[in-house]
C-alpha atoms as a PDB file:
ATOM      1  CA  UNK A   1      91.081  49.688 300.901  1.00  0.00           C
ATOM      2  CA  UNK A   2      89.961  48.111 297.443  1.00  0.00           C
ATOM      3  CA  UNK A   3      86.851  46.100 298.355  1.00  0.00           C
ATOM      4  CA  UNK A   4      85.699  43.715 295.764  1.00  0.00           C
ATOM      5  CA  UNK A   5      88.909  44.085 293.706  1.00  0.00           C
ATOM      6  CA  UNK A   6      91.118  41.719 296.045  1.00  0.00           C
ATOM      7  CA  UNK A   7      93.068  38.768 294.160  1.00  0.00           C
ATOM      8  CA  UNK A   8      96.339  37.005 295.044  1.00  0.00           C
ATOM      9  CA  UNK A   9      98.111  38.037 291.601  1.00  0.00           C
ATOM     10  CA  UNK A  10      99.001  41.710 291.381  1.00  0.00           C
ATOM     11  CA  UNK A  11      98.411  41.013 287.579  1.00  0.00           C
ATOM     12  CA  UNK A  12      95.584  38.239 286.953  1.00  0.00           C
ATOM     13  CA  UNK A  13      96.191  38.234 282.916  1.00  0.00           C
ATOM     14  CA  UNK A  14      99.378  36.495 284.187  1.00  0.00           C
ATOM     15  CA  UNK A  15      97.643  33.441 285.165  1.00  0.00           C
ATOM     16  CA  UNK A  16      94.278  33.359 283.051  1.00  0.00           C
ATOM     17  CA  UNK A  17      95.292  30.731 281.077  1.00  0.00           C
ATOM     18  CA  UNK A  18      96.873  28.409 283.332  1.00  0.00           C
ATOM     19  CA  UNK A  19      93.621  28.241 285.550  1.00  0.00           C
ATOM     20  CA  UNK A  20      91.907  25.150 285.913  1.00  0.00           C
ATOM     21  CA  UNK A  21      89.807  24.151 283.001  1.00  0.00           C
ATOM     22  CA  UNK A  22      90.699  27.289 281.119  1.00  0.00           C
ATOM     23  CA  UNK A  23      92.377  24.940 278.290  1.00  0.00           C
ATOM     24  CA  UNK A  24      89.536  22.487 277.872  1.00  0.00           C
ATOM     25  CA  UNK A  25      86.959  25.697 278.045  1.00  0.00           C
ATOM     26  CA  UNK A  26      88.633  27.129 275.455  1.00  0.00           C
ATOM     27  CA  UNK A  27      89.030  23.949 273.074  1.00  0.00           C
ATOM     28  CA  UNK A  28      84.797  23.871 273.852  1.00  0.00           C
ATOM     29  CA  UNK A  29      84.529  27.186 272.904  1.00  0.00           C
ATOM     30  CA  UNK A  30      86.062  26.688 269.101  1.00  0.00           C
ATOM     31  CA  UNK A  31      84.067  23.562 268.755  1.00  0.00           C
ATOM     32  CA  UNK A  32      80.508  25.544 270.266  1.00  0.00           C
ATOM     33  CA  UNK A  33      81.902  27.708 267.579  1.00  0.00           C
ATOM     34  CA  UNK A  34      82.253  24.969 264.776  1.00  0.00           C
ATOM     35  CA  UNK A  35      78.424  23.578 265.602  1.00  0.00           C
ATOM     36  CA  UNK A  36      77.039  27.232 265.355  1.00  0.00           C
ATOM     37  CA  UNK A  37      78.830  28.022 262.314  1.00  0.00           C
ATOM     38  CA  UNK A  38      77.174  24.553 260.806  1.00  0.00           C
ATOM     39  CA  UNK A  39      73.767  25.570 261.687  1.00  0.00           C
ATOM     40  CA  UNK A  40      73.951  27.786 258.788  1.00  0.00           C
ATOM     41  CA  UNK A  41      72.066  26.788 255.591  1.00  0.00           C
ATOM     42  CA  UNK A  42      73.768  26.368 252.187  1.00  0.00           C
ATOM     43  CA  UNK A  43      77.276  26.374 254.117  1.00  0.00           C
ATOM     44  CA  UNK A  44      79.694  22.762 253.198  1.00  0.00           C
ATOM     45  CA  UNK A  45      81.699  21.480 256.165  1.00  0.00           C
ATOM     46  CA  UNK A  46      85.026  23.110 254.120  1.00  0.00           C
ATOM     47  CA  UNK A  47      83.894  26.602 254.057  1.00  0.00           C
ATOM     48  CA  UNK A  48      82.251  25.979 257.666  1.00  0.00           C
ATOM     49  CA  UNK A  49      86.006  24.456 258.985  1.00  0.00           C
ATOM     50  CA  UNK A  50      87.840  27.728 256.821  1.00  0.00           C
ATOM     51  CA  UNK A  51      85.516  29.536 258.969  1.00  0.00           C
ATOM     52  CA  UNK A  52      86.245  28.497 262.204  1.00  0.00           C
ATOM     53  CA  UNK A  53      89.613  29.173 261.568  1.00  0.00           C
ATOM     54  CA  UNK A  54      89.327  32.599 260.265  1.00  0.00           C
ATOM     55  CA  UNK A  55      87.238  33.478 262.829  1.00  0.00           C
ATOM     56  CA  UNK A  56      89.398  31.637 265.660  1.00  0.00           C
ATOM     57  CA  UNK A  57      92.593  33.283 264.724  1.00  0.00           C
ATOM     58  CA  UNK A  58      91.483  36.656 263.313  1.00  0.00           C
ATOM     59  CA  UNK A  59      89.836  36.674 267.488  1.00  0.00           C
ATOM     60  CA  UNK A  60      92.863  35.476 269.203  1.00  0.00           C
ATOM     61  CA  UNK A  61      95.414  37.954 266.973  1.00  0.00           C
ATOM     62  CA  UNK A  62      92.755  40.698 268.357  1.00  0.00           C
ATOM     63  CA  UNK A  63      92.283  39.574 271.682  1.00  0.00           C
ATOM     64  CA  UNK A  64      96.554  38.553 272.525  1.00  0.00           C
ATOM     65  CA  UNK A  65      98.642  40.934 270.775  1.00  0.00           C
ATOM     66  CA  UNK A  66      96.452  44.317 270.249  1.00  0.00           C
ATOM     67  CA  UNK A  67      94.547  45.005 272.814  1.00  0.00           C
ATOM     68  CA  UNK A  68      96.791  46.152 275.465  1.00  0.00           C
ATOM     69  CA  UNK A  69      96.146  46.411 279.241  1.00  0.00           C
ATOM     70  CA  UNK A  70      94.736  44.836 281.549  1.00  0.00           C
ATOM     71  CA  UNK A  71      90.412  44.964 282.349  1.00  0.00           C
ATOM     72  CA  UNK A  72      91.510  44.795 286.553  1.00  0.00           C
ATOM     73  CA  UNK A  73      92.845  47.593 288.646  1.00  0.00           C
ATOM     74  CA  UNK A  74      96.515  46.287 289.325  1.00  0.00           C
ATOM     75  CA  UNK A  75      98.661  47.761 291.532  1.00  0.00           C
ATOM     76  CA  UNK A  76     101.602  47.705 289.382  1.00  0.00           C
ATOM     77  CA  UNK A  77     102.042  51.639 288.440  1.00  0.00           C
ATOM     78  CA  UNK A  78     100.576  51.111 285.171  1.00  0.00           C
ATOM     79  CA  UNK A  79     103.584  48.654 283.991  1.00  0.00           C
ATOM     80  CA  UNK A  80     100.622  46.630 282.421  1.00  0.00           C
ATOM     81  CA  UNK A  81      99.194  49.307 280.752  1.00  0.00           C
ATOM     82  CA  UNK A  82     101.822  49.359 277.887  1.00  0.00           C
ATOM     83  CA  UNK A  83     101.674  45.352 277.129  1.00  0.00           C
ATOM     84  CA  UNK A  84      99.582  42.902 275.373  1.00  0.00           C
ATOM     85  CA  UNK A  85      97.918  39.863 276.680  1.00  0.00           C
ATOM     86  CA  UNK A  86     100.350  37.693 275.110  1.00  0.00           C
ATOM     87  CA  UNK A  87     103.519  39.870 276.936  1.00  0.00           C
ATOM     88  CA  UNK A  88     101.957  39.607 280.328  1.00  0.00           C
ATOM     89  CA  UNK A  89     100.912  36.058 280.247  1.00  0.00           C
ATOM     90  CA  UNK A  90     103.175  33.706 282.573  1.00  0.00           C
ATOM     91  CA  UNK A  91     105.011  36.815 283.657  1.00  0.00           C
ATOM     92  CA  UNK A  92     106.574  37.223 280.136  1.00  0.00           C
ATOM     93  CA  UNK A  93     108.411  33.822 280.276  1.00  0.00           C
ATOM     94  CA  UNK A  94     108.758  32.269 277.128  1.00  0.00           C
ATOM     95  CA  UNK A  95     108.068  29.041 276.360  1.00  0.00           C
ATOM     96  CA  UNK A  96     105.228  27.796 279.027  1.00  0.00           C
ATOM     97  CA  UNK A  97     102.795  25.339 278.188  1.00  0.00           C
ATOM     98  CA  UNK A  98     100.033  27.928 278.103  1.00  0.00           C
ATOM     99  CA  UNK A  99     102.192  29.400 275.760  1.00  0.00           C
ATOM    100  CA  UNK A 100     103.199  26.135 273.712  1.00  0.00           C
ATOM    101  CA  UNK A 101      99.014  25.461 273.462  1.00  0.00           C
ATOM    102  CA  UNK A 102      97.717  28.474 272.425  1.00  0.00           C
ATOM    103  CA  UNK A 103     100.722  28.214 269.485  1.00  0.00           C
ATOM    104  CA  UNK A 104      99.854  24.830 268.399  1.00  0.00           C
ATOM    105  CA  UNK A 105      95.768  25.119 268.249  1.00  0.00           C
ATOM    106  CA  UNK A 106      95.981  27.401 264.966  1.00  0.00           C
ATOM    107  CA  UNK A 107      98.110  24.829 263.922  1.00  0.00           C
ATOM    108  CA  UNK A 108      95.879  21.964 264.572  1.00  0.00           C
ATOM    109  CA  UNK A 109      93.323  24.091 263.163  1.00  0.00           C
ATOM    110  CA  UNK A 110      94.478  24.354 259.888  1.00  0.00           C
ATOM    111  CA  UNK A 111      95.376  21.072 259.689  1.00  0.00           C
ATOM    112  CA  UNK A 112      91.825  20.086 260.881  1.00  0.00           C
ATOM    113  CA  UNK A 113      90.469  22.384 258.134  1.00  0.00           C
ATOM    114  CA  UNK A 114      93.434  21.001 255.337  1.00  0.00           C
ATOM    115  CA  UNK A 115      92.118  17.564 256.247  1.00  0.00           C
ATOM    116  CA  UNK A 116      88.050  17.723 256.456  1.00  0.00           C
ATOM    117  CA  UNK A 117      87.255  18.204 253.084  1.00  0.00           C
ATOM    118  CA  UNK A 118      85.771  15.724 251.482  1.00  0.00           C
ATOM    119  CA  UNK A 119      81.925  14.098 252.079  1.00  0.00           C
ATOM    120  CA  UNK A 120      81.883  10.556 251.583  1.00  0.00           C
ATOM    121  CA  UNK A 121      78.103   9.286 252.060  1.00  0.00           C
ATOM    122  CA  UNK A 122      77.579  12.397 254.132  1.00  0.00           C
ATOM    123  CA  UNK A 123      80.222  11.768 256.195  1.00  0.00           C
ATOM    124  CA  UNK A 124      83.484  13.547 256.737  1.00  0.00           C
ATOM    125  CA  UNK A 125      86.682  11.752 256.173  1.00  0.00           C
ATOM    126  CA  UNK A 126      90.139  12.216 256.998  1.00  0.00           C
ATOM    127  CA  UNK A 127      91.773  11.885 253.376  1.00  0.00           C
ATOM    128  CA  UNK A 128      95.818  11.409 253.002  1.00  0.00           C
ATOM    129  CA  UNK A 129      96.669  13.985 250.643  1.00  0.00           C
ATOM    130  CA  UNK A 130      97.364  11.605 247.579  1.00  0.00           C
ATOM    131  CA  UNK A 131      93.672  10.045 248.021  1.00  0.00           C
ATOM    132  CA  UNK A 132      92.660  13.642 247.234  1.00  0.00           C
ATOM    133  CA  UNK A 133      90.555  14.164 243.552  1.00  0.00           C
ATOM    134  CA  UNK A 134      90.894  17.285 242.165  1.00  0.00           C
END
């Protein structure tokens, strides 16, 4: 008998993201993120946003496709053991919405980050690119 180590999934990485909440935790997270990375003196909201991404995506590339494994005792004779977060989520289907949002953030990032770079009266604006000075 396992005591303490009962779930319903025989893999929970499978499901992680698809939990409530987990999407709109993890959005909070990059902006917690954003605000600490502000707090630091002499830093402009450009290199602050460049940052965040960095940091974001240089974290998820660590966290989804090198560490493999899983951190729970599964009872799956160690098929886990050779396979990356990314590989085991949604039982390796391609193409999930947990799938689709975790592709498009880094995306939304950047453009966040292309975007945000100008101060106008202390106050960030969303510029078209032709508005842009040089």
């Amino acid at each position: 008998m396992n005591v303490g180590t009962a779930h319903s999934e025989v893999n929970p990485n499978t499901r992680v993201m698809n939990s409530r909440g987990m999407w709109l935790s993890y959005i909070l997270g990059i902006g917690l993120l954003h605000i600490i990375l502000l707090s630091i003196p002499f830093a402009t909201v450009p290199v602050v946003w460049t940052l965040t991404n960095l940091i974001h995506n240089l974290c998820m590339y660590l966290l989804l496709h090198t560490v493999k494994g899983t951190p729970f005792e599964t009872p799956d004779q160690g098929k886990a053991r050779l396979l990356t977060h990314w590989e085991q989520m949604d039982y390796g289907v391609q193409f999930t919405a947990s799938r689709k949002f975790l592709t498009i953030t880094p995306i939304v990032l950047y453009h966040v980050r292309s975007s945000c770079v100008w101060l106008v009266d202390g106050r960030v604006m969303l510029l078209p690119l032709e508005e842009r000075r040089f």
